[in-house]
Structure formats: C-alpha cells, structure tokens
C-alpha atoms as a PDB file:
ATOM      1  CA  UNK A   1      15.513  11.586 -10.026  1.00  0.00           C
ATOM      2  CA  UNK A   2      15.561  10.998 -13.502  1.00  0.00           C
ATOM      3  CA  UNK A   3      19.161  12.507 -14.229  1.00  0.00           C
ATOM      4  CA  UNK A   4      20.398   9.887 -10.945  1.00  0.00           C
ATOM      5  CA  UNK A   5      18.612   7.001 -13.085  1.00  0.00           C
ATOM      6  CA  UNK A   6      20.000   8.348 -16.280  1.00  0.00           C
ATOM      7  CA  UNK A   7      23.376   8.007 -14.481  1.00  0.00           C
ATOM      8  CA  UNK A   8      23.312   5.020 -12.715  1.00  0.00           C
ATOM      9  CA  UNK A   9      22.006   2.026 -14.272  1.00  0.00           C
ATOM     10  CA  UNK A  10      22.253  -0.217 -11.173  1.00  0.00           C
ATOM     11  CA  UNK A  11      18.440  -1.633 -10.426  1.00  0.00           C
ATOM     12  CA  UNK A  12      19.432  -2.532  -6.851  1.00  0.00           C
ATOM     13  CA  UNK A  13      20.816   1.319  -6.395  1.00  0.00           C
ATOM     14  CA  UNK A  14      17.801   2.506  -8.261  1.00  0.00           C
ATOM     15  CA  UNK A  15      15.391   0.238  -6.223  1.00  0.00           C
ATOM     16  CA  UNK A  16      17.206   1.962  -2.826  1.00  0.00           C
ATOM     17  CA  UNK A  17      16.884   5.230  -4.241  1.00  0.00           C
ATOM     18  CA  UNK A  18      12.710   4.304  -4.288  1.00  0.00           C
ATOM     19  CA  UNK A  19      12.606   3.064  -1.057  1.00  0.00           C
ATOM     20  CA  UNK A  20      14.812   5.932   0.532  1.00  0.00           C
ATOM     21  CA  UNK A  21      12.137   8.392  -1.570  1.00  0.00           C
ATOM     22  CA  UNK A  22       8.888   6.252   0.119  1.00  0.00           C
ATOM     23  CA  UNK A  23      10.707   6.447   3.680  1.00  0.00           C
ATOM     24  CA  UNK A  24       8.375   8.148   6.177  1.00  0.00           C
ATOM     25  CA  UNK A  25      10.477   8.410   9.008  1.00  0.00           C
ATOM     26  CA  UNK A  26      12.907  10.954   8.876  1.00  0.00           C
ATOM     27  CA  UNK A  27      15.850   9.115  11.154  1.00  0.00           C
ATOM     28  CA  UNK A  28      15.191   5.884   8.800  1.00  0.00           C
ATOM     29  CA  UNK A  29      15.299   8.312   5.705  1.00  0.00           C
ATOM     30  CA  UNK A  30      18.690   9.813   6.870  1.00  0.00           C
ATOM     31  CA  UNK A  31      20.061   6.226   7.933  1.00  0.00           C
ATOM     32  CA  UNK A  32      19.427   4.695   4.379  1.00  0.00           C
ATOM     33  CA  UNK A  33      20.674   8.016   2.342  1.00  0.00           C
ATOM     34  CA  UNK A  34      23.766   7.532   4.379  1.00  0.00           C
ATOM     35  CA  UNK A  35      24.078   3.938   3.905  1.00  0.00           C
ATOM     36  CA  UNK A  36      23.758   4.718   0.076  1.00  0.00           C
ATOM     37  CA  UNK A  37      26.050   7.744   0.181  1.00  0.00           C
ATOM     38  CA  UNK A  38      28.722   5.288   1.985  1.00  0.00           C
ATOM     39  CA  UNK A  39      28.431   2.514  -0.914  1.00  0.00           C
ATOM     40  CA  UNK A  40      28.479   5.201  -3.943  1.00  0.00           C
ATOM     41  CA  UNK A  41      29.939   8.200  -3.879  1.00  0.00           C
ATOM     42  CA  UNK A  42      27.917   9.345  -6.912  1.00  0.00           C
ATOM     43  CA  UNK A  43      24.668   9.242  -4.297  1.00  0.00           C
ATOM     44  CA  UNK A  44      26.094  12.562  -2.992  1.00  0.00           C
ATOM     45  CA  UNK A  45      23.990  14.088  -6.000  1.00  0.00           C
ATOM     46  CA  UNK A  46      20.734  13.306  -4.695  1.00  0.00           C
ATOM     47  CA  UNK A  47      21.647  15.705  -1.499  1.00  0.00           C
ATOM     48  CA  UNK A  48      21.864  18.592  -4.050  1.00  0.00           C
ATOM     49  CA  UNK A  49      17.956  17.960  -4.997  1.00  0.00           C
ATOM     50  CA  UNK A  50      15.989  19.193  -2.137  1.00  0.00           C
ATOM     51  CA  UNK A  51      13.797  16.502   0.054  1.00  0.00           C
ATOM     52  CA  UNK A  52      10.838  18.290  -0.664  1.00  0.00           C
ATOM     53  CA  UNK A  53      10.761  17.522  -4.115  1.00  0.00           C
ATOM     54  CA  UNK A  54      11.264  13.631  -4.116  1.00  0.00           C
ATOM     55  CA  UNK A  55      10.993  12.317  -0.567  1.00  0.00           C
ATOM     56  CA  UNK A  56       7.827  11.424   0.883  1.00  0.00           C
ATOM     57  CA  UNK A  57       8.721  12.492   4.762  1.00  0.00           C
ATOM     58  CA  UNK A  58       9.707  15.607   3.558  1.00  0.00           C
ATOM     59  CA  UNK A  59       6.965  16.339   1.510  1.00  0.00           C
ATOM     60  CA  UNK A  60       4.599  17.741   3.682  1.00  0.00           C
ATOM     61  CA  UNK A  61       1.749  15.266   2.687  1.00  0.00           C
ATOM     62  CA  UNK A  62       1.373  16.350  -0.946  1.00  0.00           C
ATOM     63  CA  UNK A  63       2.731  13.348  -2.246  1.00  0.00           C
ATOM     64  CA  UNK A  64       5.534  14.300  -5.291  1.00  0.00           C
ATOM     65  CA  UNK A  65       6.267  12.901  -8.120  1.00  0.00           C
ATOM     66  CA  UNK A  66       5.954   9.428  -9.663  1.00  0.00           C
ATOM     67  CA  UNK A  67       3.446   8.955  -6.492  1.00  0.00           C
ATOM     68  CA  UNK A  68       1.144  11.448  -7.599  1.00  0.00           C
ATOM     69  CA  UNK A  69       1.803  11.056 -11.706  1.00  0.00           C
ATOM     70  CA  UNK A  70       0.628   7.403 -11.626  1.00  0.00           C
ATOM     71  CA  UNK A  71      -2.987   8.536 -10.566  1.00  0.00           C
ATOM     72  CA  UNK A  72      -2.910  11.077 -13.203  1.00  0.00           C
ATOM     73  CA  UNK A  73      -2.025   8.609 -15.958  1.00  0.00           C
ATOM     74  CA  UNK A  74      -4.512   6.117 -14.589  1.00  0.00           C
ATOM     75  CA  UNK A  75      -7.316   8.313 -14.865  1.00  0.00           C
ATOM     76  CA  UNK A  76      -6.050   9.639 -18.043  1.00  0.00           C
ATOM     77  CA  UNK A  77      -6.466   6.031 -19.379  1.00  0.00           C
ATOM     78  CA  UNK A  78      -9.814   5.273 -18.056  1.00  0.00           C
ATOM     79  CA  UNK A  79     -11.128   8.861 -19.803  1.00  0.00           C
ATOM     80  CA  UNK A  80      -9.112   8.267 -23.141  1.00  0.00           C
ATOM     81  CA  UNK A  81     -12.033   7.100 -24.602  1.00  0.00           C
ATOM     82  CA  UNK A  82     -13.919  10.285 -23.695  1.00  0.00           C
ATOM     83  CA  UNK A  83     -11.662  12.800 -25.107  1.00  0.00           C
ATOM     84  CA  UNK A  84     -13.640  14.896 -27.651  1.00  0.00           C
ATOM     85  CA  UNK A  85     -17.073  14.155 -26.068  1.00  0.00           C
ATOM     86  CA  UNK A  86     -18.686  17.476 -23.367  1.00  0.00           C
ATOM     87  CA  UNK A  87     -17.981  17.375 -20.057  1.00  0.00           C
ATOM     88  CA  UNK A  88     -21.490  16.315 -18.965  1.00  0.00           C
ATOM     89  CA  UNK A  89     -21.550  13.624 -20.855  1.00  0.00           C
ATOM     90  CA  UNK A  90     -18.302  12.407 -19.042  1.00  0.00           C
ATOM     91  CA  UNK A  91     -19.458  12.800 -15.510  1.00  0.00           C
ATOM     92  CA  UNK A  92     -22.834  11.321 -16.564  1.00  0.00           C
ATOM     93  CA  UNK A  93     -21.427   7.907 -17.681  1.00  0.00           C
ATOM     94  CA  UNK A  94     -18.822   8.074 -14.676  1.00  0.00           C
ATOM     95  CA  UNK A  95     -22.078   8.563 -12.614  1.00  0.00           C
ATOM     96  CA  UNK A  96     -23.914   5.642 -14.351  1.00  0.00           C
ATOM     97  CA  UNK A  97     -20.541   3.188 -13.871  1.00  0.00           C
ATOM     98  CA  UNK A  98     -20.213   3.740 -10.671  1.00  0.00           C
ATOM     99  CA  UNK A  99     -24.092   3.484  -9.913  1.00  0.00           C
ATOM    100  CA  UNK A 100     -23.701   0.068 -11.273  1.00  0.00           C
ATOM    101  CA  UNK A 101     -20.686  -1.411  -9.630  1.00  0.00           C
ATOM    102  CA  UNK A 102     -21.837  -0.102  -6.233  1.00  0.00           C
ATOM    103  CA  UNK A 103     -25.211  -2.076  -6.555  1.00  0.00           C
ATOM    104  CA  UNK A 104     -23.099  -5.080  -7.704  1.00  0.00           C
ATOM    105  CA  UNK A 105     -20.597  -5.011  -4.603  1.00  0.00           C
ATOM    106  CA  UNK A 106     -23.824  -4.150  -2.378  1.00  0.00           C
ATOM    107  CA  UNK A 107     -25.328  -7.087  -3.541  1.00  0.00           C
ATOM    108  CA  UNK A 108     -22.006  -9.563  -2.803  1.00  0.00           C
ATOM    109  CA  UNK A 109     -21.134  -8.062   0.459  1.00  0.00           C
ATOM    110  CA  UNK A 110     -24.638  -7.995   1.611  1.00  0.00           C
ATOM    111  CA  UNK A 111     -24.980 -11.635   1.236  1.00  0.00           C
ATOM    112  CA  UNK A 112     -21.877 -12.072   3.143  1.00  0.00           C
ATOM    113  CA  UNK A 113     -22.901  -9.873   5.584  1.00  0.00           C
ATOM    114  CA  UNK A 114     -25.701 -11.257   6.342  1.00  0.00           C
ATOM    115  CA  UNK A 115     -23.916 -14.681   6.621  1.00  0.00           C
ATOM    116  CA  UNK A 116     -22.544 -13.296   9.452  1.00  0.00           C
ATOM    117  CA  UNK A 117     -18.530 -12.738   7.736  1.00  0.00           C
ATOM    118  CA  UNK A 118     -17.159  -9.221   9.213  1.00  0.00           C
ATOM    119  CA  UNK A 119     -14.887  -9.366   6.541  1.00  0.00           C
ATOM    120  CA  UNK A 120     -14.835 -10.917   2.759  1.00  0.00           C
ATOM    121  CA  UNK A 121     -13.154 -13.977   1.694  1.00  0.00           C
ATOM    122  CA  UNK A 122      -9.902 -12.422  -0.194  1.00  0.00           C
ATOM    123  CA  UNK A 123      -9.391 -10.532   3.366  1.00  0.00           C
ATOM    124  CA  UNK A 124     -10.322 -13.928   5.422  1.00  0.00           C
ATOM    125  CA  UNK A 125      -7.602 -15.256   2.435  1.00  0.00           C
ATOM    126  CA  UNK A 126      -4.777 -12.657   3.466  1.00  0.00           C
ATOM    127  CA  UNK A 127      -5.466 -13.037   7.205  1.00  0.00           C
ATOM    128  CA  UNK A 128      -5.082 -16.735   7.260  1.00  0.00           C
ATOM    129  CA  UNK A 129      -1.875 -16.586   4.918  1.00  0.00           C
ATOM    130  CA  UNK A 130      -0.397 -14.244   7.577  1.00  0.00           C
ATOM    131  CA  UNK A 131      -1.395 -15.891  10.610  1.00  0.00           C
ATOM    132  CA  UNK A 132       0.136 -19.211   8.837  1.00  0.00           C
ATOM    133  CA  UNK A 133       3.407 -16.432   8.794  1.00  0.00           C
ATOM    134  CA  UNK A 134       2.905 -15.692  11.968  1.00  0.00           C
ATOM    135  CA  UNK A 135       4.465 -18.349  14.217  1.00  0.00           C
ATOM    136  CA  UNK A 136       5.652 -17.032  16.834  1.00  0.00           C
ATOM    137  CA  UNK A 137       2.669 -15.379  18.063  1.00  0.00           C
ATOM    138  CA  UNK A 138      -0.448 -16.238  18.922  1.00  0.00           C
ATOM    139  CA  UNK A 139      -4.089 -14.239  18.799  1.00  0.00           C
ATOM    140  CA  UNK A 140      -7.357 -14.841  20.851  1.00  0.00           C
ATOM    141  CA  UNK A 141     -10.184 -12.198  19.927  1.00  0.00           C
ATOM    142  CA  UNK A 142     -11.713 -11.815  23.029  1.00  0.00           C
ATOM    143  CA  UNK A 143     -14.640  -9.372  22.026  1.00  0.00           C
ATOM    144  CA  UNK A 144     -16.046  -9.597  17.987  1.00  0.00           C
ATOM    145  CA  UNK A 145     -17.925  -6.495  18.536  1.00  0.00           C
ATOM    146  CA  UNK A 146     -15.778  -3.739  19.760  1.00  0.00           C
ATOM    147  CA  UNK A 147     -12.093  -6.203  17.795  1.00  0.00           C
ATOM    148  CA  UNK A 148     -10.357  -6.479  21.308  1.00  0.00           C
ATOM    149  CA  UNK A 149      -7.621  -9.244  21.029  1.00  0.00           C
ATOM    150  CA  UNK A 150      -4.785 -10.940  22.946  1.00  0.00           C
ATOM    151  CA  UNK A 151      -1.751 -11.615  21.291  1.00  0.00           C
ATOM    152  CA  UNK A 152       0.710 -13.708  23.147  1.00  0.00           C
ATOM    153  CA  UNK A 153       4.185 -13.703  21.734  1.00  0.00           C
ATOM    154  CA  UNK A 154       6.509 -17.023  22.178  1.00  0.00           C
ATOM    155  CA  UNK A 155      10.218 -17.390  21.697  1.00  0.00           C
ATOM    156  CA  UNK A 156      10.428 -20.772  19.745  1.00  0.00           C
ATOM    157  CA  UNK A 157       8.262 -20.969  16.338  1.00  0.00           C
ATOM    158  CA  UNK A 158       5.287 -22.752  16.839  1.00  0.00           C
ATOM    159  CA  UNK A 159       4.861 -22.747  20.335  1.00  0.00           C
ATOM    160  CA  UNK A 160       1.484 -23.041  21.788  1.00  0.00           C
ATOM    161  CA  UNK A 161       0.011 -22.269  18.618  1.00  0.00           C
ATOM    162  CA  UNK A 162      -3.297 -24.565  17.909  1.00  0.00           C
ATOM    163  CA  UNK A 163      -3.587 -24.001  14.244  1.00  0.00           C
ATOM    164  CA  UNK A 164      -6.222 -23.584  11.494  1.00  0.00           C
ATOM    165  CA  UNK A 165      -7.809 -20.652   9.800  1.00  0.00           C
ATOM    166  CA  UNK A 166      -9.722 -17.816  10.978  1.00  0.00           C
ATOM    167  CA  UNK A 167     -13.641 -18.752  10.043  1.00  0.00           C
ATOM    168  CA  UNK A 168     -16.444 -17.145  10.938  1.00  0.00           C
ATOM    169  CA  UNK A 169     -20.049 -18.756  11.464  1.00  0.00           C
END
C-alpha cells in the first residue's frame, strides 16, 4: 500500500484506496476497486497485491496492516515509560491502573444506574443527536426491559414525528 501512496499523491484516491481496504462485503469491495480501476488506470497495481494482505473482507478476521499496527504503537506508547524496568513490575502497575479506573467508572455509572439511566449521558447525547437526524422515522419502545421497539418509517421529513429527546426517569 505504501508503494500505491508513494505513487499517487491524490488524498481523495488515497482516501478510496482506505475505504476499499475497510470494505467488508465482498460485492461492495469488488464494485469500488472497479470504480477506482475505471477512474485510474494506475489502480490496476493494487490487483497485483493479494486481498489477503490489505483488505479487510479478505482477511479472514486477522485484521492486516495499519488496522492491527495502530494497537501496537498505542500500547507501545502507554509502556514507553516502562522500558528498562522487569516485567512484573509492568503488569503490577498495569494491574494497579486499571484497579483504579474501574472503581472510578463503578462509582459514576453506579450512581447513574441507580438513577434509573440504562445508558450514560454521552450515549443519551449521541442518541438524541441521531434521532434529531432521523426524520423520517419514528421510534416507540414498547418494552424497556427486554429493548423491543416500533419504528414507523414516513415518506415526507418530519411527519408524525412529536419531538424532544430521549430521557429517562
């Protein structure tokens, strides 16, 4: 991939070329490679690499590449710190970190729980902002416990919809 970017400096090709590699359908997959052979004949390159080394529907759920290298590099930045220090050490702070943070999310989301929310406020945030998106459908939960809805779909925007946000007593 890096010899295609190397060789085309396009960021809207390059951009394609990601989204094409993320594809997890394989008749989408074929649709866009073909799309992007049609526009640059130089795309024919990236037939000569084989799927399985930079597509994600080929891949056979081991993830290649960029996908998998950004976790490494992550976690290589959190540890950098720890470099010359022995292993135990390591996995004891890790241990000690996490302990820490879990207790303080417990503490948050038990409050919240106990408020009654099934979900926390960013989600209640996102929800909201998509229902607001949303306008041509509209959603009725008919049972909280077991998350059985009705969603009725309209042809004009912003019919029958009542409006306001999703709250929870």
């Amino acid at each position: 991939m890096s010899n295609y970017y190397g060789q085309y400096r396009s960021t809207t090709e390059q951009r394609q070329v990601k989204n094409i590699g993320y594809e997890i359908s394989k008749d989408c997959f074929h649709e866009m490679l073909a799309g992007l052979c049609s526009v640059n004949e130089g795309a024919d390159c990236l037939c000569n690499i084989p799927f399985e080394q930079w597509t994600q529907v080929y891949d056979g759920g081991l993830r290649y590449g960029h996908m998998t290298s950004n976790l490494a590099e992550c976690i290589n930045y959190t540890l950098k710190g720890t470099r010359y220090l022995p292993i135990t050490s390591v996995v004891r702070e890790t241990y000690f970190r996490l302990a820490t943070l879990f207790s303080k999310r417990a503490a948050s989301y038990k409050g919240q729980m106990q408020g009654g929310h099934v979900w926390c406020a960013k989600i209640l945030q996102e929800i909201n902002n998509v229902k607001a998106q949303a306008n041509t459908m509209h959603t009725v939960c008919h049972d909280c416990d077991n998350l059985w809805f009705r969603v009725t779909e309209f042809d004009r925007p912003n019919q029958g919809i009542i409006g306001g946000n999703i709250v929870y007593a």
